[in-house]
PDB file of N, CA and C in Angstrom:
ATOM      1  N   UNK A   1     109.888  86.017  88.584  1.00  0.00           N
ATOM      2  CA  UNK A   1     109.684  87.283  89.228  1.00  0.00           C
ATOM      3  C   UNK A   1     110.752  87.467  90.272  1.00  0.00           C
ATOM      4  N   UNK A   2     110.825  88.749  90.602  1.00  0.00           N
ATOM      5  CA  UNK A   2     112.139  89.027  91.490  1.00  0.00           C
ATOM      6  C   UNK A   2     111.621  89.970  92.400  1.00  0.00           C
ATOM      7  N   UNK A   3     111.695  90.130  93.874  1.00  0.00           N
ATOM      8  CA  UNK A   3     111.808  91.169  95.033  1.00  0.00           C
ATOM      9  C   UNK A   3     112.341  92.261  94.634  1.00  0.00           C
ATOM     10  N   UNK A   4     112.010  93.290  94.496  1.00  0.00           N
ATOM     11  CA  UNK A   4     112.311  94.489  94.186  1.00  0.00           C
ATOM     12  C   UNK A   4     112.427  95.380  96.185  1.00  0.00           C
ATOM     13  N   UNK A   5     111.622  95.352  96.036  1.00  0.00           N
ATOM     14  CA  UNK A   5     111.585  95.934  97.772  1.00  0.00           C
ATOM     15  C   UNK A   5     110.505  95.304  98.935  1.00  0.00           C
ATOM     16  N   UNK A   6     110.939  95.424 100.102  1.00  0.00           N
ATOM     17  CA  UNK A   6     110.378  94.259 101.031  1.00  0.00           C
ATOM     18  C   UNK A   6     110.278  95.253 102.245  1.00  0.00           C
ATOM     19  N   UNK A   7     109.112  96.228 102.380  1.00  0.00           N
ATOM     20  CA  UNK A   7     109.148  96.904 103.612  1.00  0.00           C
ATOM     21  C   UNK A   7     108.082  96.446 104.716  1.00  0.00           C
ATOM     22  N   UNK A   8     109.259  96.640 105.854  1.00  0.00           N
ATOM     23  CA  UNK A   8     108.307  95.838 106.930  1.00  0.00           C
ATOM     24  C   UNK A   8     107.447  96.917 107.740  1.00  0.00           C
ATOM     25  N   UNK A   9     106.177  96.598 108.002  1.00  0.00           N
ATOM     26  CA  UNK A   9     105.578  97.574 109.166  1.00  0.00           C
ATOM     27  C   UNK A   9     104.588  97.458 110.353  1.00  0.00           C
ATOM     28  N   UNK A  10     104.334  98.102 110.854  1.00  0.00           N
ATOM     29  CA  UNK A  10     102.968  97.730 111.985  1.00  0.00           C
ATOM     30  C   UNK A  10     102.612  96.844 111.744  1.00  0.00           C
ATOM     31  N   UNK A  11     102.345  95.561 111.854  1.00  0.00           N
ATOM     32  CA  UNK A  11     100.840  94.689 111.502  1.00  0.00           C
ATOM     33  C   UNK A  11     101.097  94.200 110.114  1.00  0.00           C
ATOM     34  N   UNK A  12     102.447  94.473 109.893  1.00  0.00           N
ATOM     35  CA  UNK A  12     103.081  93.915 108.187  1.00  0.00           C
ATOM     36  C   UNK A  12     103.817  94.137 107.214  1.00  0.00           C
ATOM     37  N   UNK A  13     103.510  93.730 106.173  1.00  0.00           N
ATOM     38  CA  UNK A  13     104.470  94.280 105.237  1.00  0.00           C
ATOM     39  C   UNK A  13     103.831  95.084 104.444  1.00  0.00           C
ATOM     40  N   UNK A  14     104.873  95.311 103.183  1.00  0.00           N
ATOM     41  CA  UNK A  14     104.699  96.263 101.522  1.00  0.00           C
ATOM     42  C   UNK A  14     105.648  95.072 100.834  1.00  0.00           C
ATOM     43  N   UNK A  15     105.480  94.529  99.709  1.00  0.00           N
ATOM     44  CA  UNK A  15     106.251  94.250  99.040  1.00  0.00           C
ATOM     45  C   UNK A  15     105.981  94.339  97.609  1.00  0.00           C
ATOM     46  N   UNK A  16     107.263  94.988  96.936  1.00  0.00           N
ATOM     47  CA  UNK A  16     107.090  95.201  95.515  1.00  0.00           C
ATOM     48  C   UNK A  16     107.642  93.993  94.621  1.00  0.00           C
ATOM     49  N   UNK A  17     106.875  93.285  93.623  1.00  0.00           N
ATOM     50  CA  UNK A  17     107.689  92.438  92.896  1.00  0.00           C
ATOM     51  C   UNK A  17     107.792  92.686  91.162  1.00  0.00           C
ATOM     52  N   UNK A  18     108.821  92.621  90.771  1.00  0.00           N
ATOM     53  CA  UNK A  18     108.956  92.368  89.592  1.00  0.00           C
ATOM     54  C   UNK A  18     108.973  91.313  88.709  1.00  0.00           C
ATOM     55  N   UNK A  19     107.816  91.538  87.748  1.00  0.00           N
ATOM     56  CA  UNK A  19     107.227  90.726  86.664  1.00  0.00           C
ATOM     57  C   UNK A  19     107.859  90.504  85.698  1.00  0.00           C
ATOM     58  N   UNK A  20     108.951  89.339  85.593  1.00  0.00           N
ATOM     59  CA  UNK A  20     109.961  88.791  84.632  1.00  0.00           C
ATOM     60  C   UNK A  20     108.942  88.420  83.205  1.00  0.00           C
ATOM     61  N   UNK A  21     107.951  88.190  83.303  1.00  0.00           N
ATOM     62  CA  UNK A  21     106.877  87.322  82.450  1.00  0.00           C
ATOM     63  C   UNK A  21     105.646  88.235  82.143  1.00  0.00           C
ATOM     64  N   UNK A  22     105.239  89.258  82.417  1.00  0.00           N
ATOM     65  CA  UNK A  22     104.058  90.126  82.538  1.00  0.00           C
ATOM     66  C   UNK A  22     102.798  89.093  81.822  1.00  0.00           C
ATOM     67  N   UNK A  23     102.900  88.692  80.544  1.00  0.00           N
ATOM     68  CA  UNK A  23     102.367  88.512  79.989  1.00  0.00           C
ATOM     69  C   UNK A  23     101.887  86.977  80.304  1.00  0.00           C
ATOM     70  N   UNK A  24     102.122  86.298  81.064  1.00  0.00           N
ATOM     71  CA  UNK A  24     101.998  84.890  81.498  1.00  0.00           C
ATOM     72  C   UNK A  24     101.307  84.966  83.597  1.00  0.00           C
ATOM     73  N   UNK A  25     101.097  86.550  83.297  1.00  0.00           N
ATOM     74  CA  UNK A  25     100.232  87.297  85.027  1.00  0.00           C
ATOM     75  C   UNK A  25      98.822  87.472  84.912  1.00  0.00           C
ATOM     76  N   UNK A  26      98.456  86.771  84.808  1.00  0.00           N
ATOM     77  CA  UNK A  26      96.407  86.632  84.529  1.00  0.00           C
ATOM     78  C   UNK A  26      95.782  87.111  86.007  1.00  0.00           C
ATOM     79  N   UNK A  27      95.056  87.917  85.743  1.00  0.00           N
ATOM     80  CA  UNK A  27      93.632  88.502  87.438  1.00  0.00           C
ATOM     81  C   UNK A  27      93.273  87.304  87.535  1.00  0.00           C
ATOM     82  N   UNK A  28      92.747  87.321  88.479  1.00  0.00           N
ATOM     83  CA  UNK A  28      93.127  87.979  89.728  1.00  0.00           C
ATOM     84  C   UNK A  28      94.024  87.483  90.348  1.00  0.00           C
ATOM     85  N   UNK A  29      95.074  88.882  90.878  1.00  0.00           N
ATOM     86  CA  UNK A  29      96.688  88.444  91.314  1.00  0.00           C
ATOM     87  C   UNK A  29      96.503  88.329  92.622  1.00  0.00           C
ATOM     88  N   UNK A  30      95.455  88.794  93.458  1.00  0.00           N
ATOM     89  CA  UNK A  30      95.214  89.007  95.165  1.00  0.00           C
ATOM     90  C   UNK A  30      93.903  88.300  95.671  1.00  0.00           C
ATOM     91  N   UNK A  31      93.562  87.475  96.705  1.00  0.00           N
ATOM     92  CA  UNK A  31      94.962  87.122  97.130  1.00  0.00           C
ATOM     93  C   UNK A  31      95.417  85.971  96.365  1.00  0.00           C
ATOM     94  N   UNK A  32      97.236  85.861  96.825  1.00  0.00           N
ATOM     95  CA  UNK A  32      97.976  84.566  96.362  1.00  0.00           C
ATOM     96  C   UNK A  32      99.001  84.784  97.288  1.00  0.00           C
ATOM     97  N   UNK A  33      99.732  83.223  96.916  1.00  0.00           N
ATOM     98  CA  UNK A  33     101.216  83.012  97.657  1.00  0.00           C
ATOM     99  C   UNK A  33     102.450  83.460  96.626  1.00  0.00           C
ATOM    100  N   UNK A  34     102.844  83.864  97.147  1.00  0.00           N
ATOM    101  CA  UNK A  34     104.802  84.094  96.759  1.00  0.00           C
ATOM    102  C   UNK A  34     105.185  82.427  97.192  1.00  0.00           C
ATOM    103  N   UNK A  35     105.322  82.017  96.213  1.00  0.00           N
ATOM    104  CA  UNK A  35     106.033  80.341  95.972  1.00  0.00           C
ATOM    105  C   UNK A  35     107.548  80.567  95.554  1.00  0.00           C
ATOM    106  N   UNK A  36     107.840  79.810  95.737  1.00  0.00           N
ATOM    107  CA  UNK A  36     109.362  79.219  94.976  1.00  0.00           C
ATOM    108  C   UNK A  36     108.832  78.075  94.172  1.00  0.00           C
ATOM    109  N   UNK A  37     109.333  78.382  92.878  1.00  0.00           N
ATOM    110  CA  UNK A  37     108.990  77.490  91.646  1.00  0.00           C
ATOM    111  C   UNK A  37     109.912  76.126  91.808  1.00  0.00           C
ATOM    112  N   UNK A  38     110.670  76.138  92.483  1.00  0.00           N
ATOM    113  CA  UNK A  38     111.420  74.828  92.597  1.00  0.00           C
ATOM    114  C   UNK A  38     110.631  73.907  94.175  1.00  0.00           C
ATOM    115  N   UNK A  39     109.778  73.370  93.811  1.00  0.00           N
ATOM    116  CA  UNK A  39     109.503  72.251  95.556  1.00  0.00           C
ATOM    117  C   UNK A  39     108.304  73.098  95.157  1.00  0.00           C
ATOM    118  N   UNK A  40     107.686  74.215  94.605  1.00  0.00           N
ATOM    119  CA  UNK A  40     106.153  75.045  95.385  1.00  0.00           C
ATOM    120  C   UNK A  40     106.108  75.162  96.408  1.00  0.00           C
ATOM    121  N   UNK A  41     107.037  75.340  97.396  1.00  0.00           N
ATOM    122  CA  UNK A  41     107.291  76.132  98.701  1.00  0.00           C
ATOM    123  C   UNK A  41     106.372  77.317  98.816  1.00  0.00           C
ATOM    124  N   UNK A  42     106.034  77.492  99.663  1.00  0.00           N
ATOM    125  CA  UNK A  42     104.668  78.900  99.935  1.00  0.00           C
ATOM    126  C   UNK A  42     106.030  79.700 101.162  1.00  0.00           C
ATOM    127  N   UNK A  43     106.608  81.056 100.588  1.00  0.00           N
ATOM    128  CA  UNK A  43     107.146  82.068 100.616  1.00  0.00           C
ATOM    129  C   UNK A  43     106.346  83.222 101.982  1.00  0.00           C
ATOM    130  N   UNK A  44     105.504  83.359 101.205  1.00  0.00           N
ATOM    131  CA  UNK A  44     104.575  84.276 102.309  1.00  0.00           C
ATOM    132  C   UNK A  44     103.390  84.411 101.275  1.00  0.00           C
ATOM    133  N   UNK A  45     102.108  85.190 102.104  1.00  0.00           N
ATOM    134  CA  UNK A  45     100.968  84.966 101.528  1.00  0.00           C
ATOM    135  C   UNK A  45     100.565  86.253 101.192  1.00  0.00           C
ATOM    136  N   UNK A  46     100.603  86.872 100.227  1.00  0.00           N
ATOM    137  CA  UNK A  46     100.306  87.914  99.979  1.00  0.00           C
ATOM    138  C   UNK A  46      98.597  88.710  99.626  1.00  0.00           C
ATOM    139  N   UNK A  47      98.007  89.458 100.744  1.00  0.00           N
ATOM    140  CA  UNK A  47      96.875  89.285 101.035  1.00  0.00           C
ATOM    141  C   UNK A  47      95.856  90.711  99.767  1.00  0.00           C
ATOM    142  N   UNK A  48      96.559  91.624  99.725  1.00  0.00           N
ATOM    143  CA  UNK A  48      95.790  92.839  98.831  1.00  0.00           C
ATOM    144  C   UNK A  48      96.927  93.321  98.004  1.00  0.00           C
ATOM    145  N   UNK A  49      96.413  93.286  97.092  1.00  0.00           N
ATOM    146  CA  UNK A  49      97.534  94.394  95.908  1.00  0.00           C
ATOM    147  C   UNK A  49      96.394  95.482  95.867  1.00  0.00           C
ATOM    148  N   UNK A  50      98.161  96.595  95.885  1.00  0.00           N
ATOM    149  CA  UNK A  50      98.107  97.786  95.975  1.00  0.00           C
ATOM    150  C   UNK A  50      98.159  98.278  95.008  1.00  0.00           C
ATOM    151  N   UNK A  51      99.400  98.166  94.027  1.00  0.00           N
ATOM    152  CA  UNK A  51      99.387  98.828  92.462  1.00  0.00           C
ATOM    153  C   UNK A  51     100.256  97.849  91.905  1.00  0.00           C
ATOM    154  N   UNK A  52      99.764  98.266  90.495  1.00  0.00           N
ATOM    155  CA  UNK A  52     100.340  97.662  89.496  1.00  0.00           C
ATOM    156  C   UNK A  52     100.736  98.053  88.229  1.00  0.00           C
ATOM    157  N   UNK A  53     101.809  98.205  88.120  1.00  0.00           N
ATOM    158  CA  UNK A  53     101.904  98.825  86.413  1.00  0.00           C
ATOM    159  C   UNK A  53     102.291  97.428  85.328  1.00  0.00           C
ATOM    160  N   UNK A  54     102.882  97.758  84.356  1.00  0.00           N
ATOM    161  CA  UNK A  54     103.126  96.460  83.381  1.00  0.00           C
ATOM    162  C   UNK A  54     103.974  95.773  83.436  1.00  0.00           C
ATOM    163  N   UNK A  55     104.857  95.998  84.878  1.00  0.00           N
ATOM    164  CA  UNK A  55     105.778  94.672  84.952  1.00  0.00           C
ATOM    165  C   UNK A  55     106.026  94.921  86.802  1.00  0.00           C
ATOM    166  N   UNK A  56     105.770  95.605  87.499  1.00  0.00           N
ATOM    167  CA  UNK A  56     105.869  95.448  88.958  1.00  0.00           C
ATOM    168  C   UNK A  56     104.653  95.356  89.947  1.00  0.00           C
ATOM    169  N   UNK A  57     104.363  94.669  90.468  1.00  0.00           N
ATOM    170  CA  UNK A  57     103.127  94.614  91.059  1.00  0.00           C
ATOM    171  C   UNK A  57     103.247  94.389  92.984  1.00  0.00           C
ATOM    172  N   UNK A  58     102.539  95.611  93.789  1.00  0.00           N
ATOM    173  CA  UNK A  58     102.948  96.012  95.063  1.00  0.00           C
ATOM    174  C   UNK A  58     101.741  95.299  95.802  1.00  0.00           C
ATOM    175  N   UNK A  59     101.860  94.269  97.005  1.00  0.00           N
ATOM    176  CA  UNK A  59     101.008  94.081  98.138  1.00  0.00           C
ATOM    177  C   UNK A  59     101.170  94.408  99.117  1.00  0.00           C
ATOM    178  N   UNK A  60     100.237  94.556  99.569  1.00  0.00           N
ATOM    179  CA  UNK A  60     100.190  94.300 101.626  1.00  0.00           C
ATOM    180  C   UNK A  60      99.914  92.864 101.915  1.00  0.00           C
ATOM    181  N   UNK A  61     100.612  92.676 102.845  1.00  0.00           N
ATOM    182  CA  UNK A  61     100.520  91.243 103.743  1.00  0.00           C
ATOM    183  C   UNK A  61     100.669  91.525 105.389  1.00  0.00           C
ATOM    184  N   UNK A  62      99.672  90.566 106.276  1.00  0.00           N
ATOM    185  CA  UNK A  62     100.210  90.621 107.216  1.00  0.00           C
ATOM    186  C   UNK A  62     101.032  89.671 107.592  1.00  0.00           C
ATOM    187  N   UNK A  63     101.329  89.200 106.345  1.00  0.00           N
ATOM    188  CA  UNK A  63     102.430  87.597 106.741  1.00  0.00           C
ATOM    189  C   UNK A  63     103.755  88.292 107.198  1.00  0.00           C
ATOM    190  N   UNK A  64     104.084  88.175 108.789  1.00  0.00           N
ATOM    191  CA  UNK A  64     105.566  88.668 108.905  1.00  0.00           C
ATOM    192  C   UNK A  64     107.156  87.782 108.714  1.00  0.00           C
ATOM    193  N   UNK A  65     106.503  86.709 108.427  1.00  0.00           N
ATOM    194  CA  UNK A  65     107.499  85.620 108.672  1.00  0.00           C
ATOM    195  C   UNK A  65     109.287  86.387 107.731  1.00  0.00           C
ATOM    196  N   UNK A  66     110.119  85.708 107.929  1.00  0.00           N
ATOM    197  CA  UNK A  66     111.563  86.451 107.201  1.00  0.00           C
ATOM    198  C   UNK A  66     111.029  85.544 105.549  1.00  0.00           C
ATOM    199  N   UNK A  67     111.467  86.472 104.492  1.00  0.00           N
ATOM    200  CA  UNK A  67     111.489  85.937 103.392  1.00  0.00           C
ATOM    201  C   UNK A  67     112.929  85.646 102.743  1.00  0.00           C
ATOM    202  N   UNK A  68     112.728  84.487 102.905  1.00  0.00           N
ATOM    203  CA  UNK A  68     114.457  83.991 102.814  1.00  0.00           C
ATOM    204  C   UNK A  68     114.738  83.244 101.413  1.00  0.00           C
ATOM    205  N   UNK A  69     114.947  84.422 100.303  1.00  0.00           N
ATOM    206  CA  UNK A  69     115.176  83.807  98.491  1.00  0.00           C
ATOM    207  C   UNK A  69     116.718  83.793  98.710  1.00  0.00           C
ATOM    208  N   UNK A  70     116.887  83.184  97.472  1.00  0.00           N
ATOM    209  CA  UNK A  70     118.405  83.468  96.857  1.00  0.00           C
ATOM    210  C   UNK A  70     118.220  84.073  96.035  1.00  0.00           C
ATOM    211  N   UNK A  71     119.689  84.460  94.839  1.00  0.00           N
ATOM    212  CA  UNK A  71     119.629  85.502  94.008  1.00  0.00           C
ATOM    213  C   UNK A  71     118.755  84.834  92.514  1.00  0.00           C
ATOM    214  N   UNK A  72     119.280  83.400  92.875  1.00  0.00           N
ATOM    215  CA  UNK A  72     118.951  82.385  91.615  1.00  0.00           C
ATOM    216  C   UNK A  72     117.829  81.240  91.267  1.00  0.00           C
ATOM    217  N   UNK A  73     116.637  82.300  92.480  1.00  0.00           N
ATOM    218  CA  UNK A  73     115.601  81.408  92.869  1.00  0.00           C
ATOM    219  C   UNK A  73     114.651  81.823  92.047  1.00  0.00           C
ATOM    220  N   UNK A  74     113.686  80.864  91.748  1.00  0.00           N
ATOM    221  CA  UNK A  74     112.957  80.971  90.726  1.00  0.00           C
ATOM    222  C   UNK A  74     111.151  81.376  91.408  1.00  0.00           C
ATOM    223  N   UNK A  75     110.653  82.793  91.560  1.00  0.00           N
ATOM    224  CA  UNK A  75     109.591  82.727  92.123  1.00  0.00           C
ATOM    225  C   UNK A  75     108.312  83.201  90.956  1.00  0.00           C
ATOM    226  N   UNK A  76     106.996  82.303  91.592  1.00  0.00           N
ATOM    227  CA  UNK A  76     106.038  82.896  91.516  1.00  0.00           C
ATOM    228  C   UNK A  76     105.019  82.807  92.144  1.00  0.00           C
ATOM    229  N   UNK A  77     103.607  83.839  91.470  1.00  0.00           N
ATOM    230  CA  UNK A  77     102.441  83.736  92.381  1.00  0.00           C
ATOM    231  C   UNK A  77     101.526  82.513  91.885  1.00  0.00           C
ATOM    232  N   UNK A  78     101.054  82.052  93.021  1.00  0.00           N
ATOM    233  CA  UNK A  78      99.757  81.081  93.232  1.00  0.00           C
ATOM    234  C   UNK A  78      98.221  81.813  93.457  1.00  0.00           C
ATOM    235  N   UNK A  79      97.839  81.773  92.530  1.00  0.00           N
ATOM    236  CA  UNK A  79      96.437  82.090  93.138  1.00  0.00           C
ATOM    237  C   UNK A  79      95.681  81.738  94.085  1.00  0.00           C
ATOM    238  N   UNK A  80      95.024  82.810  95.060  1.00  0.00           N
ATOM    239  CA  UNK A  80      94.372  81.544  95.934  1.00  0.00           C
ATOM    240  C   UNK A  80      92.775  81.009  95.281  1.00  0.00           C
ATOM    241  N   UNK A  81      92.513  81.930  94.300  1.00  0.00           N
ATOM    242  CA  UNK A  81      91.093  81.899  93.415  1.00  0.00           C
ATOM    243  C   UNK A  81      91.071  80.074  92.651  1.00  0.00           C
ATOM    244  N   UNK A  82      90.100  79.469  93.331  1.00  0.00           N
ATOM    245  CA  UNK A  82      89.571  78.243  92.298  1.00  0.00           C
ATOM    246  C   UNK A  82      89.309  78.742  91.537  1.00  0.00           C
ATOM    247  N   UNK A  83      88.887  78.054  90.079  1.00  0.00           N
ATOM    248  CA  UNK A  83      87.761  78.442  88.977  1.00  0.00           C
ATOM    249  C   UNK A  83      86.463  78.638  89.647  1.00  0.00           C
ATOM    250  N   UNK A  84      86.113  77.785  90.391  1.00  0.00           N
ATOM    251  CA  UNK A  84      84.457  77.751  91.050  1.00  0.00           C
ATOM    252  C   UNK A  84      84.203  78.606  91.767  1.00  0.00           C
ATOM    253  N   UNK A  85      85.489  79.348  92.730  1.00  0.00           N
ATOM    254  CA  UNK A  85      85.250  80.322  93.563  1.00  0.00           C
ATOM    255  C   UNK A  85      84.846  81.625  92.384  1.00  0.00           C
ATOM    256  N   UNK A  86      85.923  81.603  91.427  1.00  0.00           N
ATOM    257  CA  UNK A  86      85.923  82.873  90.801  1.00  0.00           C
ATOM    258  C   UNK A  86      84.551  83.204  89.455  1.00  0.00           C
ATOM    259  N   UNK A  87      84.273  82.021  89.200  1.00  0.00           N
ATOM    260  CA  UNK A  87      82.692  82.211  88.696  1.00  0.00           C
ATOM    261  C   UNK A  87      81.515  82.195  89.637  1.00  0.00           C
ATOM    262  N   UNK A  88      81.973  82.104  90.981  1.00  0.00           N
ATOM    263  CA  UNK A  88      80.982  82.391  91.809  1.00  0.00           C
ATOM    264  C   UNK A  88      80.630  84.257  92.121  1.00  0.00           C
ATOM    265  N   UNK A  89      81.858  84.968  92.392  1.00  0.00           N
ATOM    266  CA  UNK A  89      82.096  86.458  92.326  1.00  0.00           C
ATOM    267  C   UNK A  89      82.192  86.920  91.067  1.00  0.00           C
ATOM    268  N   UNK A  90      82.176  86.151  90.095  1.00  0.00           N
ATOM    269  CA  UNK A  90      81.736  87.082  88.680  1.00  0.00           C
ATOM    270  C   UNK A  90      80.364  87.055  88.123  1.00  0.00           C
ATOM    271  N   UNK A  91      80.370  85.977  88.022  1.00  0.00           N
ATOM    272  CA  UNK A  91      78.638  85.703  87.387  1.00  0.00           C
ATOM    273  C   UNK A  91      77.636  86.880  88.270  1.00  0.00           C
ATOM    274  N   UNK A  92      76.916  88.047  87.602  1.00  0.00           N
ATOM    275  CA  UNK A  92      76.614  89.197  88.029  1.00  0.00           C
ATOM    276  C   UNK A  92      75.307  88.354  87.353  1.00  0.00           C
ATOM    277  N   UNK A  93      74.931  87.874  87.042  1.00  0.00           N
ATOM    278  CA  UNK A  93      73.565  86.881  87.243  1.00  0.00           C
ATOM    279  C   UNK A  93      72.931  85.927  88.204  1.00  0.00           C
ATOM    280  N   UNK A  94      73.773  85.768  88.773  1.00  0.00           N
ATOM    281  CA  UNK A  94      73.350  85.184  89.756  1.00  0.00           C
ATOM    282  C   UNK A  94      72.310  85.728  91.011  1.00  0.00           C
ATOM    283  N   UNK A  95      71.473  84.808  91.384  1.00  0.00           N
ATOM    284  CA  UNK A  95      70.774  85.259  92.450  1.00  0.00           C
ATOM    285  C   UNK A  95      71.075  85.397  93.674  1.00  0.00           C
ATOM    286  N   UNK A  96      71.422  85.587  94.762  1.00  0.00           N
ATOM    287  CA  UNK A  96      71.568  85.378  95.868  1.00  0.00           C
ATOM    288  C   UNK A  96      70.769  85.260  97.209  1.00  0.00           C
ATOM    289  N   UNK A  97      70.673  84.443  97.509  1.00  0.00           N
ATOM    290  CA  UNK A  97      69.883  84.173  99.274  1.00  0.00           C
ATOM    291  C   UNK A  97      69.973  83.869 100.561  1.00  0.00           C
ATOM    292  N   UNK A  98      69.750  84.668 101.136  1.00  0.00           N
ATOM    293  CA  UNK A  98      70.569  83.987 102.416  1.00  0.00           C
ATOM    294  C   UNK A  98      69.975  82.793 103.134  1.00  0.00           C
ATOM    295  N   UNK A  99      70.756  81.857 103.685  1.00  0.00           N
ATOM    296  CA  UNK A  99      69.664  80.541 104.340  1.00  0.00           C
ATOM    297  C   UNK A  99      70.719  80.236 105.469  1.00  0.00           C
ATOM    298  N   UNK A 100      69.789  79.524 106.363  1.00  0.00           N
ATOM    299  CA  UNK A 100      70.273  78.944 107.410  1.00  0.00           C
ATOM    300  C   UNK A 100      71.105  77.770 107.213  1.00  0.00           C
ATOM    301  N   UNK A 101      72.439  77.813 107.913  1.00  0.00           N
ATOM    302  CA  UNK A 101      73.392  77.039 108.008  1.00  0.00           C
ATOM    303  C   UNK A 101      73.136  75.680 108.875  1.00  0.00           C
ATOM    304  N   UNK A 102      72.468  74.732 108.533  1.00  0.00           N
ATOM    305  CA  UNK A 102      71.676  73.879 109.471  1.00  0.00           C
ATOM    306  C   UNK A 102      71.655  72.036 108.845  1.00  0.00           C
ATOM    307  N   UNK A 103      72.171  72.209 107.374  1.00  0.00           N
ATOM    308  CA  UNK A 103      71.855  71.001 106.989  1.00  0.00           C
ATOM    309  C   UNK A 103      73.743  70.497 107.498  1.00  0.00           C
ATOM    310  N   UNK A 104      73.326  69.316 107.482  1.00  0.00           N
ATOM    311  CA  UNK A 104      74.734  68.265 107.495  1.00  0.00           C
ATOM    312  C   UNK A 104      75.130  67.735 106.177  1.00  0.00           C
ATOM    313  N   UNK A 105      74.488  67.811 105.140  1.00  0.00           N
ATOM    314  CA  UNK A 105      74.735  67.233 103.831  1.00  0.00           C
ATOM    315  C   UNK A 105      75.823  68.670 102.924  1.00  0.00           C
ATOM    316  N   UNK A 106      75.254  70.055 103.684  1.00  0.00           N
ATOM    317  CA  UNK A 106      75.907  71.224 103.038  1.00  0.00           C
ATOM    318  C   UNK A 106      77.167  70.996 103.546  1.00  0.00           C
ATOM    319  N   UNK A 107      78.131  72.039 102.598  1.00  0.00           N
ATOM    320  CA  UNK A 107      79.435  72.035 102.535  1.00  0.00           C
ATOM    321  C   UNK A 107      79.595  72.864 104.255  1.00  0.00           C
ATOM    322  N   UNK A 108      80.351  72.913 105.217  1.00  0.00           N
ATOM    323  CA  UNK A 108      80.763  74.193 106.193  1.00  0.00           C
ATOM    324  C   UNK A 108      81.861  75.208 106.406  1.00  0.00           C
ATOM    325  N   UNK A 109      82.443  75.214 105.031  1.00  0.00           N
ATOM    326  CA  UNK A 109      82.968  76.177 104.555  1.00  0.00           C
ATOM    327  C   UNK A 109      82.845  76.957 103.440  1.00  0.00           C
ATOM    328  N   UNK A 110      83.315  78.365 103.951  1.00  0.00           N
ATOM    329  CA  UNK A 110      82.967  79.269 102.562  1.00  0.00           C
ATOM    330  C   UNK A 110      84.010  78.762 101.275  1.00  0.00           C
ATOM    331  N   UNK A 111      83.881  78.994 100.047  1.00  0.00           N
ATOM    332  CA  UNK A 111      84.375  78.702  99.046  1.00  0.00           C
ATOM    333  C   UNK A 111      85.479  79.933  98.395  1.00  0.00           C
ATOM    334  N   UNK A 112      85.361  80.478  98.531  1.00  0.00           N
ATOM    335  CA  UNK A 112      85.750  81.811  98.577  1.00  0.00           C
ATOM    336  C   UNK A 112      87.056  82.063  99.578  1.00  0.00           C
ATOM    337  N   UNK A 113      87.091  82.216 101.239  1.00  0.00           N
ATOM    338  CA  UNK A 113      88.073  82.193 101.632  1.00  0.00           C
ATOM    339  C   UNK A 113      87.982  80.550 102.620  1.00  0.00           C
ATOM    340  N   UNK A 114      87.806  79.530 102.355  1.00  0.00           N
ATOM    341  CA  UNK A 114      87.574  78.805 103.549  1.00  0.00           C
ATOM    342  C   UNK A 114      87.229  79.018 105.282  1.00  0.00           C
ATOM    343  N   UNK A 115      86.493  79.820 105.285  1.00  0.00           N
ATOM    344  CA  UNK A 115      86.487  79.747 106.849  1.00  0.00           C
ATOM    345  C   UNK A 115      85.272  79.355 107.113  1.00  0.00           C
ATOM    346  N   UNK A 116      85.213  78.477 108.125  1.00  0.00           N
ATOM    347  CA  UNK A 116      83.581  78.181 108.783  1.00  0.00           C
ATOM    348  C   UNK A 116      83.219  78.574 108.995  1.00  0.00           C
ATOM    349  N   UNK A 117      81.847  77.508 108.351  1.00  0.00           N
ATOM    350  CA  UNK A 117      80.596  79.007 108.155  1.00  0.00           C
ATOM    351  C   UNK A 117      79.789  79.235 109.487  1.00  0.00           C
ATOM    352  N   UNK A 118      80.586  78.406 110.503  1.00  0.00           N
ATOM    353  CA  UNK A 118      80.005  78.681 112.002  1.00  0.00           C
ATOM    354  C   UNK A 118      80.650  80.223 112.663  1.00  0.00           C
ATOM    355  N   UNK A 119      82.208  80.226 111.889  1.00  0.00           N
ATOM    356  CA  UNK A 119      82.549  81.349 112.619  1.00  0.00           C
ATOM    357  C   UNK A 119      82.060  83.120 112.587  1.00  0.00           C
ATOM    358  N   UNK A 120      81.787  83.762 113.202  1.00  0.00           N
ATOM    359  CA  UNK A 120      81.167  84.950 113.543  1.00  0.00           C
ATOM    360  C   UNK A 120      81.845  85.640 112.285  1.00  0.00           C
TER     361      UNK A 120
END
């Protein structure tokens, strides 16, 4: 995949990338990292896609860091989706309940985005 356009703004970016491979781009594309395929270097983290047609696909990020490719660099996306996370938000069978966060044997992070499940 290749940088097509990289606009910076308030609180972040826009970036458009082009899909060398379309067909090797499986959902869910958001969120993920912009890697460099050589080392898996994490690029910037690209947080919501915006649009997508059949070979360019546009996010928002608030990652501001400089994105520093060459012309002959080899990039792609990382999902941030486990399998376990992502049959957790599909399975439309599932029950759901809410319970108190209280045992020590439970996991204390969400699965989904990791954040503790102490935080507000």
């Amino acid at each position: 995949m290749e940088v097509l356009t990289d606009e910076r703004k308030a609180g972040g970016r826009r970036i458009t990338l082009r899909l060398l491979e379309p067909e090797r781009t499986l959902p869910p594309l958001a969120p993920a990292s912009l890697v460099r395929l050589a080392g898996s270097e994490t690029l910037l983290e690209l947080h919501r896609l915006n649009d997508m047609t059949p070979w360019d696909v546009t996010f928002e990020t608030s990652d501001d860091r400089d994105l520093q490719t060459e012309p002959d660099d080899r990039l792609g996306l990382q999902s941030w989706w486990t399998p376990d996370a992502l049959e957790l938000v599909t399975d439309m069978g599932r029950r759901w309940r809410e319970v108190p966060f209280d045992d020590h044997t439970m996991i204390d992070y969400c699965p989904l985005c990791y954040r503790d499940l102490r935080e507000p």
